[in-house]
Protein backbone atom coordinates (compact mmCIF):
# COMPACT_ATOMS: atom_id res chain seq x y z
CA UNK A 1 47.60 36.03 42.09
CA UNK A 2 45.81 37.93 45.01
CA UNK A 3 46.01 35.07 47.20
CA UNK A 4 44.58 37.70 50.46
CA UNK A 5 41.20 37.91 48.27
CA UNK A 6 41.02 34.21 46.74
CA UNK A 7 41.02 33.11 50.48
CA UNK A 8 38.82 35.77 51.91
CA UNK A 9 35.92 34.57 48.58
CA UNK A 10 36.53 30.31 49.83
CA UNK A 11 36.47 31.31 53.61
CA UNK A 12 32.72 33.39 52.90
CA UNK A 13 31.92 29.92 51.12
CA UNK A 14 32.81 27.88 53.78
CA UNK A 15 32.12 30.48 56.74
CA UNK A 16 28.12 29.97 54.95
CA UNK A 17 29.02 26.17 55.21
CA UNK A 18 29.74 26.68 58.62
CA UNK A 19 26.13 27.99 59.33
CA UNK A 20 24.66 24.97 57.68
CA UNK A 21 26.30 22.68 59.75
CA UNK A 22 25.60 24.38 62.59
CA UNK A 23 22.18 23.38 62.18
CA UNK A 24 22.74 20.45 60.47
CA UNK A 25 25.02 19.37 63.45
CA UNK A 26 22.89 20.15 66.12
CA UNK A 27 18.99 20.13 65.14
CA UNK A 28 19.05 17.13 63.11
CA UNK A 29 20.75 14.85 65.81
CA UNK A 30 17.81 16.87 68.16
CA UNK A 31 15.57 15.16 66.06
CA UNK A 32 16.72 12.13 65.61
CA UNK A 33 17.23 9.22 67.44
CA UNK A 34 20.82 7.96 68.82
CA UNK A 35 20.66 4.67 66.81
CA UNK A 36 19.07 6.15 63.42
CA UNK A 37 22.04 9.50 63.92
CA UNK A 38 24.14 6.25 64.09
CA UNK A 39 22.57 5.02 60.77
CA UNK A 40 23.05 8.34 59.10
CA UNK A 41 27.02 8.74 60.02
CA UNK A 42 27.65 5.82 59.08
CA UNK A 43 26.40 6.64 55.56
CA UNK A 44 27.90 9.62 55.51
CA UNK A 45 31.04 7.77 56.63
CA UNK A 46 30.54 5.27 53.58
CA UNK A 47 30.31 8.26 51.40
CA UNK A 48 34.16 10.01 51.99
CA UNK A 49 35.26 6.58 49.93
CA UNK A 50 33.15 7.32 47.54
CA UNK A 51 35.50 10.24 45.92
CA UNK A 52 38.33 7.11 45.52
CA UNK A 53 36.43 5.31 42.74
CA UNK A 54 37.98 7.49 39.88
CA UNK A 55 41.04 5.84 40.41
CA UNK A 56 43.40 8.69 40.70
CA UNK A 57 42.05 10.74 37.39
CA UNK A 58 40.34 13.79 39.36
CA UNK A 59 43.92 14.04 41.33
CA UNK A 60 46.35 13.70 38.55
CA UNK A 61 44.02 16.23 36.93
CA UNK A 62 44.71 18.51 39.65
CA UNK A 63 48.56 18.12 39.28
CA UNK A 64 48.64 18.72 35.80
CA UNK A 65 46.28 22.21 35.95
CA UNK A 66 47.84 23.36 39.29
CA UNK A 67 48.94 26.74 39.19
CA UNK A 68 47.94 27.56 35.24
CA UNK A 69 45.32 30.06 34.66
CA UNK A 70 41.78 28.95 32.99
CA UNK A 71 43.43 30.23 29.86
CA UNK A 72 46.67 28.65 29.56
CA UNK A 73 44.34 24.91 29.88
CA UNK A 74 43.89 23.11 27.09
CA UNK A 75 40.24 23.36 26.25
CA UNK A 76 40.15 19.95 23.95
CA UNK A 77 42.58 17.92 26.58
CA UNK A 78 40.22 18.90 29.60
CA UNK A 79 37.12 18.27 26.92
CA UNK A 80 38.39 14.81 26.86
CA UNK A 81 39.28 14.29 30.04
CA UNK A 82 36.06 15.27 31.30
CA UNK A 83 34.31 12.68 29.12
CA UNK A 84 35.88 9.97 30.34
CA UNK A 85 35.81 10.81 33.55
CA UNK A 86 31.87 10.58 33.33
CA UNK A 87 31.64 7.55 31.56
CA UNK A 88 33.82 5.86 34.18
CA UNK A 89 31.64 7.15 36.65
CA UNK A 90 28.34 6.09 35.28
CA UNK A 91 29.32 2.70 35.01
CA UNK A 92 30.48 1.81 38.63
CA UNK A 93 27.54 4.07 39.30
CA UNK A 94 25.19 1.75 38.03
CA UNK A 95 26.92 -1.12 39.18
CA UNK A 96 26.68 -0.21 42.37
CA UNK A 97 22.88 0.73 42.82
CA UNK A 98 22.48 -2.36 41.05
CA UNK A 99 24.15 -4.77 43.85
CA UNK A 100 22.07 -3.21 46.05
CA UNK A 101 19.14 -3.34 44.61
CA UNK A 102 19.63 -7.16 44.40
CA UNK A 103 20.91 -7.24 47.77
CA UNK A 104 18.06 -5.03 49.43
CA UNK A 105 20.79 -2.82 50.84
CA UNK A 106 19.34 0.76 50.65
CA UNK A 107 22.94 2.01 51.94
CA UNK A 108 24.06 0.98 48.90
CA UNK A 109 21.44 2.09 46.51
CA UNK A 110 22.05 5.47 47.71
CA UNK A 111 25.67 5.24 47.65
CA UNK A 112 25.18 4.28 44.09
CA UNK A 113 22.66 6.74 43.27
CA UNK A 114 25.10 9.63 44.48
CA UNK A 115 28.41 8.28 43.01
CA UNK A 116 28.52 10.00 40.20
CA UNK A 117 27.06 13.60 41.39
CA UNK A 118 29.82 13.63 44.20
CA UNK A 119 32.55 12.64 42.05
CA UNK A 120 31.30 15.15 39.12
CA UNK A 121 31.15 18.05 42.29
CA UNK A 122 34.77 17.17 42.85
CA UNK A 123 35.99 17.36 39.41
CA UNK A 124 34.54 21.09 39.13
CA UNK A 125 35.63 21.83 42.55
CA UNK A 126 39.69 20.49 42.15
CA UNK A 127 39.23 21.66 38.43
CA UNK A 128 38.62 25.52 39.28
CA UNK A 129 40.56 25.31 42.39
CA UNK A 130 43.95 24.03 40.51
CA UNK A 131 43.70 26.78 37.56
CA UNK A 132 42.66 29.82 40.34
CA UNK A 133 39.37 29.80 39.68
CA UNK A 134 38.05 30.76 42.97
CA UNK A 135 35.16 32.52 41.83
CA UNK A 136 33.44 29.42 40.35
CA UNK A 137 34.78 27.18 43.05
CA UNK A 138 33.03 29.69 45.80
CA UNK A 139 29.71 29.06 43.18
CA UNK A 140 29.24 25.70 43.53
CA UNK A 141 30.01 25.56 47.04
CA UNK A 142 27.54 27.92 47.98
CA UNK A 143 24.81 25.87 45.79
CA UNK A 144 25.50 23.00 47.76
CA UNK A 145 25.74 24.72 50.94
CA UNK A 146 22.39 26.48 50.09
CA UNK A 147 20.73 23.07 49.06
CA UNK A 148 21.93 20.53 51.60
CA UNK A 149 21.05 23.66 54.67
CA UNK A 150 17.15 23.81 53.06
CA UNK A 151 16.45 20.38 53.22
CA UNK A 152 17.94 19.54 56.28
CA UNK A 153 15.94 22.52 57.58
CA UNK A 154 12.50 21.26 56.38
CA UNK A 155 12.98 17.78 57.14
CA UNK A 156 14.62 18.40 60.91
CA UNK A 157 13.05 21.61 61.83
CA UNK A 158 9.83 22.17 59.76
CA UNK A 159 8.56 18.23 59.80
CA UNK A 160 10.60 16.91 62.51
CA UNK A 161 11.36 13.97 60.25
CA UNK A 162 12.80 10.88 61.70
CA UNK A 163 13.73 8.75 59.30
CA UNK A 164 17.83 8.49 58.53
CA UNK A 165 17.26 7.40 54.83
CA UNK A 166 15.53 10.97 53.91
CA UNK A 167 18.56 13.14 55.57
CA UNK A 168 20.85 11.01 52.94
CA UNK A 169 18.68 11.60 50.50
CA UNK A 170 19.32 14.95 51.12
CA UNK A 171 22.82 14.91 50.55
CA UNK A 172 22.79 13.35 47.06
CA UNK A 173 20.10 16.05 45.78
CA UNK A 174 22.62 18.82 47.04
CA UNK A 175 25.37 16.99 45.44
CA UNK A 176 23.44 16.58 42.20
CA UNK A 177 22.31 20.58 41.85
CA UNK A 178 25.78 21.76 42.67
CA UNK A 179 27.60 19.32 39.76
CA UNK A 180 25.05 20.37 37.75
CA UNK A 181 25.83 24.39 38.08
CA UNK A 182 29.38 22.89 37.79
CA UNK A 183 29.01 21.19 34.51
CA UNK A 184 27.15 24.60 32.92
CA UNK A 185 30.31 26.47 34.26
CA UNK A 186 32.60 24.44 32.89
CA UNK A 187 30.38 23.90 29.09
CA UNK A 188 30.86 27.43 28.81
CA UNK A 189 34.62 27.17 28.77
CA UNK A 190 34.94 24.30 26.22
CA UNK A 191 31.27 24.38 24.57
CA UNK A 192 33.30 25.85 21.40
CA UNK A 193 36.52 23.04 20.67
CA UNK A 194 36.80 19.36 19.93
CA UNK A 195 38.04 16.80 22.07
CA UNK A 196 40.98 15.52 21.93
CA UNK A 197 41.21 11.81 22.65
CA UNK A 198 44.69 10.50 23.20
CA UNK A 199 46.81 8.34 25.16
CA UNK A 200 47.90 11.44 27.87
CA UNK A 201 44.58 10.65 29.06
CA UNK A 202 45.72 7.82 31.26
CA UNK A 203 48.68 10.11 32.55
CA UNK A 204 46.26 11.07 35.13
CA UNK A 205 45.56 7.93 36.97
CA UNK A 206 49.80 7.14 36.29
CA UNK A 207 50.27 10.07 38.43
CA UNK A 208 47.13 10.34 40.26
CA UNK A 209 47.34 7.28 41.77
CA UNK A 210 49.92 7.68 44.29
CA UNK A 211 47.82 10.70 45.26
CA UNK A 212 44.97 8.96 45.27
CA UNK A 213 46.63 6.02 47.47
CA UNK A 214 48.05 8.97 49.73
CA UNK A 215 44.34 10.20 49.35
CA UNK A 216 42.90 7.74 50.51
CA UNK A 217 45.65 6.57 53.78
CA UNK A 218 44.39 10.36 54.45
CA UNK A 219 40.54 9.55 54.74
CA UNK A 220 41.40 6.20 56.48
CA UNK A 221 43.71 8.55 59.46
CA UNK A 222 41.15 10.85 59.85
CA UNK A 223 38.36 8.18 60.21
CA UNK A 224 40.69 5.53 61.59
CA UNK A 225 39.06 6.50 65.63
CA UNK A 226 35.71 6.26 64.24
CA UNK A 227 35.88 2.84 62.45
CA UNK A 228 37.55 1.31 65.59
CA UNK A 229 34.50 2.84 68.05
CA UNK A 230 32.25 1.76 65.78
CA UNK A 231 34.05 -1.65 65.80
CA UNK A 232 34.76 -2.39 69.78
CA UNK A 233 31.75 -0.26 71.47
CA UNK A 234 27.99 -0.11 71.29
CA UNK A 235 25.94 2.61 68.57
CA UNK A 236 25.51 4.87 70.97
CA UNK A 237 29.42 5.82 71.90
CA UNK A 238 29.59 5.69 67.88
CA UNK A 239 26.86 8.11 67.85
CA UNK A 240 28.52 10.32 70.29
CA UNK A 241 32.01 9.95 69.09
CA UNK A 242 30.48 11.02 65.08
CA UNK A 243 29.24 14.12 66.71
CA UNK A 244 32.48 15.12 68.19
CA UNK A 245 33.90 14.15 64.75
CA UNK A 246 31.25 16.51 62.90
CA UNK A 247 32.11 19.53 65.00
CA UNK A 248 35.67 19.16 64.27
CA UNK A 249 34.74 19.16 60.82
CA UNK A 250 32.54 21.78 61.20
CA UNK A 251 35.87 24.13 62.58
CA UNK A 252 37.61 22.63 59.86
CA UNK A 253 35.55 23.83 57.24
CA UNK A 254 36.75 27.39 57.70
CA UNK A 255 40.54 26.11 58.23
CA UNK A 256 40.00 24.67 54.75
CA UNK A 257 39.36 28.19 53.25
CA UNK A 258 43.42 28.34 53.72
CA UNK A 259 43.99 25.30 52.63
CA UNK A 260 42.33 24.87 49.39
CA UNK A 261 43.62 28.28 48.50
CA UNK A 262 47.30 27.45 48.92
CA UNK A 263 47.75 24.73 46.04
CA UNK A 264 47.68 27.50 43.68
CA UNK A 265 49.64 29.49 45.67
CA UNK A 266 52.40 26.82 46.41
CA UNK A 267 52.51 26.25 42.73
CA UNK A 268 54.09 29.77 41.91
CA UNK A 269 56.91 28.69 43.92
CA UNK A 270 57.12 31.58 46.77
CA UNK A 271 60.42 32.23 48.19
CA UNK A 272 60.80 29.48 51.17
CA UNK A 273 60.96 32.28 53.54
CA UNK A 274 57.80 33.67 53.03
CA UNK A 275 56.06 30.06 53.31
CA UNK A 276 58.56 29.34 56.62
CA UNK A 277 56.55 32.95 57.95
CA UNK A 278 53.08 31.59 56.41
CA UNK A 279 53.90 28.09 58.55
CA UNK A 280 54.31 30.45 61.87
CA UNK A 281 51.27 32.75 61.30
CA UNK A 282 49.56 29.45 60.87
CA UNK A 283 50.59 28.02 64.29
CA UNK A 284 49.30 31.17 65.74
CA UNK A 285 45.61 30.94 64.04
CA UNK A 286 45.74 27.12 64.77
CA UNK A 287 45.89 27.44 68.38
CA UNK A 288 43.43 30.58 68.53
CA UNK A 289 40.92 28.12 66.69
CA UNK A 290 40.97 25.64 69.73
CA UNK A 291 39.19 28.08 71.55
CA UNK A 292 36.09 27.00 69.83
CA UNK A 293 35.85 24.06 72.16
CA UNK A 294 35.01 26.63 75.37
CA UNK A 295 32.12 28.50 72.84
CA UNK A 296 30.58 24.83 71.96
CA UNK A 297 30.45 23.96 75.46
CA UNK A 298 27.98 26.01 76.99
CA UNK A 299 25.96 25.38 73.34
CA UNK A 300 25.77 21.85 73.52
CA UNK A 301 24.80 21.17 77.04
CA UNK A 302 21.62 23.65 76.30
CA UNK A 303 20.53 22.43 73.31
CA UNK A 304 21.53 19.14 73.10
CA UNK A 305 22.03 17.57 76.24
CA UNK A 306 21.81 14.22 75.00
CA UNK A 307 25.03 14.91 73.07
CA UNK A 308 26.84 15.80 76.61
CA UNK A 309 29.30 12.66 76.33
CA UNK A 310 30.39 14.09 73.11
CA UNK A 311 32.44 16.91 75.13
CA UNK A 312 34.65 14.37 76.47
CA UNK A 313 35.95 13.97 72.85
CA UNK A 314 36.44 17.49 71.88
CA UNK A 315 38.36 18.38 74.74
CA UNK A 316 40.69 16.67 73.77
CA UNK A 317 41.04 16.64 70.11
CA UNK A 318 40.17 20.26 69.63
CA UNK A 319 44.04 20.61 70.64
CA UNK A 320 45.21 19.55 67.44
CA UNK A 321 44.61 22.02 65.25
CA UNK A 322 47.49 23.73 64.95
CA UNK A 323 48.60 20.42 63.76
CA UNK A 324 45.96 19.81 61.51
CA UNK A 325 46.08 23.50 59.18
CA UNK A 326 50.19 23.15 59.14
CA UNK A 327 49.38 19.17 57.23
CA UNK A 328 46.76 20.26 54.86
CA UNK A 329 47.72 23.81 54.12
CA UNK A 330 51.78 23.16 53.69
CA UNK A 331 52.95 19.68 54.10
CA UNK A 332 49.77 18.03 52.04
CA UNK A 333 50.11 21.08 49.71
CA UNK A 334 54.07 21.07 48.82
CA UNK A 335 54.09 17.39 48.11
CA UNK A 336 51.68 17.76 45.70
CA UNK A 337 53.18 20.68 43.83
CA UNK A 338 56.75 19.23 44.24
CA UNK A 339 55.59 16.44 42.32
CA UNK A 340 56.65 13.88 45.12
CA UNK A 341 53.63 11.44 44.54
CA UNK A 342 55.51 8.42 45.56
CA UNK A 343 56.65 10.37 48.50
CA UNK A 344 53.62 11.36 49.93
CA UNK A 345 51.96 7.74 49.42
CA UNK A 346 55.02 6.25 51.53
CA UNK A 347 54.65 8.67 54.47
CA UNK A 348 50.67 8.67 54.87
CA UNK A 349 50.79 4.93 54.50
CA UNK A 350 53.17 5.23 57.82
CA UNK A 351 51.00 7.45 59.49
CA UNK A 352 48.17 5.33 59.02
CA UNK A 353 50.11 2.51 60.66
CA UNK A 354 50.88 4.94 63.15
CA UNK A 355 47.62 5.73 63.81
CA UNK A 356 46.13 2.76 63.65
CA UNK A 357 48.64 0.86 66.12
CA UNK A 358 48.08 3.80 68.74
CA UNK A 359 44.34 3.87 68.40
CA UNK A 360 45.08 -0.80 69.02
CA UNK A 361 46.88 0.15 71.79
CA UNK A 362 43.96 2.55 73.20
CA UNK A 363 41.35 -0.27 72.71
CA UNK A 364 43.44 -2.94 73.94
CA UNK A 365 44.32 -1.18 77.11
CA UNK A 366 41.55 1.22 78.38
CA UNK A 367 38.59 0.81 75.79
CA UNK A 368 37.41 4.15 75.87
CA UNK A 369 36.28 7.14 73.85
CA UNK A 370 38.97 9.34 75.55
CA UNK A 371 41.42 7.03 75.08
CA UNK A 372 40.74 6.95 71.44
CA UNK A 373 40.36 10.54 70.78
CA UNK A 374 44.38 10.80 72.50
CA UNK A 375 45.37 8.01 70.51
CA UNK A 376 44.55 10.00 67.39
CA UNK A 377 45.68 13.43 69.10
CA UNK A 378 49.01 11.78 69.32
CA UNK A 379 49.00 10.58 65.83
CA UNK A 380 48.45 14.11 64.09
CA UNK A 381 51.58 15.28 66.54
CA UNK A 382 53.68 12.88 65.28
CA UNK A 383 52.91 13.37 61.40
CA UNK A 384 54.09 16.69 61.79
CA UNK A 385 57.39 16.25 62.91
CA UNK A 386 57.77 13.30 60.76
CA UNK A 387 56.41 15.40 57.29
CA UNK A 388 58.78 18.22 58.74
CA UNK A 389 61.93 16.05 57.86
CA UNK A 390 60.50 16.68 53.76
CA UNK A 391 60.88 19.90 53.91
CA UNK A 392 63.87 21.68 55.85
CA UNK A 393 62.66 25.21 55.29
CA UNK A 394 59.59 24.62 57.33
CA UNK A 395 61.19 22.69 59.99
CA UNK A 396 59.82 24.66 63.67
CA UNK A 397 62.29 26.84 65.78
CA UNK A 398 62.67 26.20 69.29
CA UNK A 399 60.33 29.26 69.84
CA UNK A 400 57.53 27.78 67.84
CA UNK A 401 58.29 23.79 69.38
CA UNK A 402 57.83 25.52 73.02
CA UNK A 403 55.05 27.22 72.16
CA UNK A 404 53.47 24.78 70.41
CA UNK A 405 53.93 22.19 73.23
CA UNK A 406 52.81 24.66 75.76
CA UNK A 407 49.61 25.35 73.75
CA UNK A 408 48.57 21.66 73.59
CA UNK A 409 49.05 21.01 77.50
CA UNK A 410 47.63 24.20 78.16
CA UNK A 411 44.31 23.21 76.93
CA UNK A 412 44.00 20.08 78.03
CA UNK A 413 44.57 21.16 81.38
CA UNK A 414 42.26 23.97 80.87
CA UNK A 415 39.46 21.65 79.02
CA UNK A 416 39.36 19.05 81.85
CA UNK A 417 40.04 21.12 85.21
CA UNK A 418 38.62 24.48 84.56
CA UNK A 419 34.19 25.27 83.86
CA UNK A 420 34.28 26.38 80.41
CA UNK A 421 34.32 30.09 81.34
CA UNK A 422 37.39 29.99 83.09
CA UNK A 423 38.98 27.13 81.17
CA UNK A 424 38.44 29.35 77.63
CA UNK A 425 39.82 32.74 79.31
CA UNK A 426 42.75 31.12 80.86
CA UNK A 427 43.76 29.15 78.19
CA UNK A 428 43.73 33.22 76.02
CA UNK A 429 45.29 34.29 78.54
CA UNK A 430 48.40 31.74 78.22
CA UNK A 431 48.65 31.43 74.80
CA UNK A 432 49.14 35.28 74.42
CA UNK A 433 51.55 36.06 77.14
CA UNK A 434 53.59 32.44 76.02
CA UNK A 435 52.79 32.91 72.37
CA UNK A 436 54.06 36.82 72.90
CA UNK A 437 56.88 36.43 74.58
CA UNK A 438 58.44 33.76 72.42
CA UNK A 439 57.81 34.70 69.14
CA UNK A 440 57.69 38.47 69.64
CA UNK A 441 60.19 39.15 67.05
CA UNK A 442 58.10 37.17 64.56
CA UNK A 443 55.20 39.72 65.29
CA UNK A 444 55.93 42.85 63.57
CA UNK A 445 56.72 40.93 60.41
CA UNK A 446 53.38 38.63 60.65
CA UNK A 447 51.67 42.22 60.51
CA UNK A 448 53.30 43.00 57.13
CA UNK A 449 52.34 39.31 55.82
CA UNK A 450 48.77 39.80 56.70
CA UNK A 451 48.65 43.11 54.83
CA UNK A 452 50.32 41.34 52.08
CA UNK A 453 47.53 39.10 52.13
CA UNK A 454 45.19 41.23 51.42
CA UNK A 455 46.57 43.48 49.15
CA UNK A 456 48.13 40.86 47.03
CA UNK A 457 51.54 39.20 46.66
């Protein structure tokens, strides 16, 4: 597998995502008021539970394809599978839109309404990830992508549209075009067989339920901050705290190019050492990426001003994303392909109480945004020394735990004392000469891995 080129085809993907929520992120909050952008993140906030309503099947799916090629699947099996799958989905579908229809809740008409075309998106999207697919993954993410970025453009920038309910409108009609180029794609492979309805079908959700549990303690830590601002302080400070959140997301969707190419990767089982020197080149591209708070700075308070209070945030949870690409790319990864389900449920469920204590604490004591956003900066720290215990190989050197320490203080120092233009070219500055004189032995042999990147392992 040419894992170099299979990450360079889902980082174009997402690097095009990246565009689209550039303007998504900043000209439809420009349009806009605080309390409707309040309406729509919390819809879109709704809608990252949405994927947990499959119970585990899309995810034990995943487990059972990872690492086999499109042709060593079982076309009937997957036929099956797929079947179900959509049945399931129909019917809480309709349930759904129902209750809120009778309700009068148009939140949940619309969550309804895109149930099934989100949940169909993922099954194409973890099905052609898992068998190395990469080609058709990068396909229907670029539909989306295209989709979601044209009618957030016409609504926000061509009619200067104001009303919340339209912008989710928008995301369920990108959602539905993309499963739909999804479900042709994946016809074509078992348009010719019969499927083949047996009990194994329910080996998914036995096995995909831990991950779905672990899943789902994931979606719950990374939203944890958000639910308790949007709990203890006024729509507003949620409205400013979601668009911190969103450009976080918006950096992470080209850290996920890495991470949604490793699965596949991890399940050839690479020689430890190579993944130890993956975990270290990693570190280094983590901390580079925090740079992108000192570029959004200068962005922000021009074009949305408003938005201002929002910085707060970001400098100080842009610091953890060294943490963040070592969870999902490794840690997230290897428990998955090491078929430690059980495992991985048990230690997110921790981190989640870990989280969510520290983020009680924050409330209880100071109230605050900032204290918040540390509360969860803490809480992505301590999952990675905690996951590191699972997995000895990948456990950090003293280099890398100096380094790593360094880099954290170093921006925060550099986020909150410095302007932006000094703050970004001293905080380079220090992570070069600290990262390069610490792990300068590592460098000549993180050359050769990035050449082995692209040319293929």
């Amino acid at each position: 597998m040419n894992i170099g080129k299979n990450i360079i085809r889902v980082f174009c993907a997402n690097f095009f995502q990246l565009i689209s929520s550039v303007v998504v992120n900043f000209f439809v909050p420009a349009v806009l008021s605080i309390d409707d952008y309040a309406v729509l993140r919390t819809y879109m906030l709704i809608n990252t539970y949405v994927g947990f309503t499959h119970l585990g099947f899309i995810d034990g799916m995943y487990i059972k394809y990872g690492g086999l090629g499109a042709g060593d699947v079982c076309k009937e099996e997957i036929k099956a599978e797929h079947r179900v799958f959509i049945c399931e989905q129909l019917l809480l579908a309709f349930g759904c839109a129902a209750a809120g229809i009778c309700f009068k809740q148009t939140l949940w008409i619309l969550v309804g309404i895109g149930l099934l075309p989100i949940n169909c998106y993922s099954f194409h999207r973890m099905f052609f990830q898992a068998t190395g697919q990469f080609d058709k993954y990068s396909k229907v993410s670029y539909v989306y992508t295209v989709v979601y970025l044209a009618l957030n453009a016409v609504l926000a920038i061509l009619f200067k549209c104001e009303k919340p309910w339209l912008y989710c409108a928008a995301i369920v009609v990108a959602y539905l075009l993309a499963s739909f180029i999804g479900e042709i794609d994946f016809g074509r492979q078992v348009r010719k067989v019969i499927a083949c309805y047996n009990k194994a079908l329910l080996n998914n959700i036995k096995v995909g339920i831990f991950i779905l549990l672990g899943n789902l303690a994931v979606q719950m830590f990374y939203a944890i901050d958000q639910w308790f601002v949007k709990g203890t302080m006024q729509d507003t400070q949620f409205a400013y705290y979601s668009f911190a959140v969103s450009l976080i997301n918006m950096v992470n969707v080209l850290i996920s190019a890495i991470t949604v190419t490793f699965y596949n990767f991890l399940a050839q089982k690479p020689e430890h050492e190579k993944v130890a020197n993956i975990k270290t080149l990693l570190i280094l591209f983590g901390t580079a990426i925090s740079t992108a708070y000192f570029i959004l700075v200068p962005i922000i308070s021009f074009i949305l001003p408003k938005y201002i209070p929002a910085l707060d945030i970001i400098a100080i949870t842009f610091s953890t994303f060294p943490y963040i690409i070592i969870i999902n790319a490794l840690f997230v990864n290897l428990y998955k392909v090491e078929k430690k389900e059980k495992l991985y449920m048990k230690q997110v469920m921790a981190m989640l109480g870990v989280a969510a204590v520290l983020n009680l604490v924050a409330v209880i004591t100071v109230n605050t945004m900032q204290a918040i956003a540390l509360a969860t900066t803490a809480s992505f720290v301590i999952w990675f020394y905690y996951a590191m215990r699972h997995f000895s190989f990948l456990k950090v050197s003293k280099s890398e735990f100096v380094y790593l320490s360094f880099a954290l203080i170093w921006f925060l120092v550099c986020s909150h004392t410095f302007t932006w233009y000094i703050g970004g070219i001293l905080y380079v500055i220090g992570i070069c000469i600290v990262g390069g004189g610490l792990l300068h032995e590592f460098l000549h042999s993180a050359i050769n891995i990035v050449k082995n990147k692209m040319y293929g392992w």
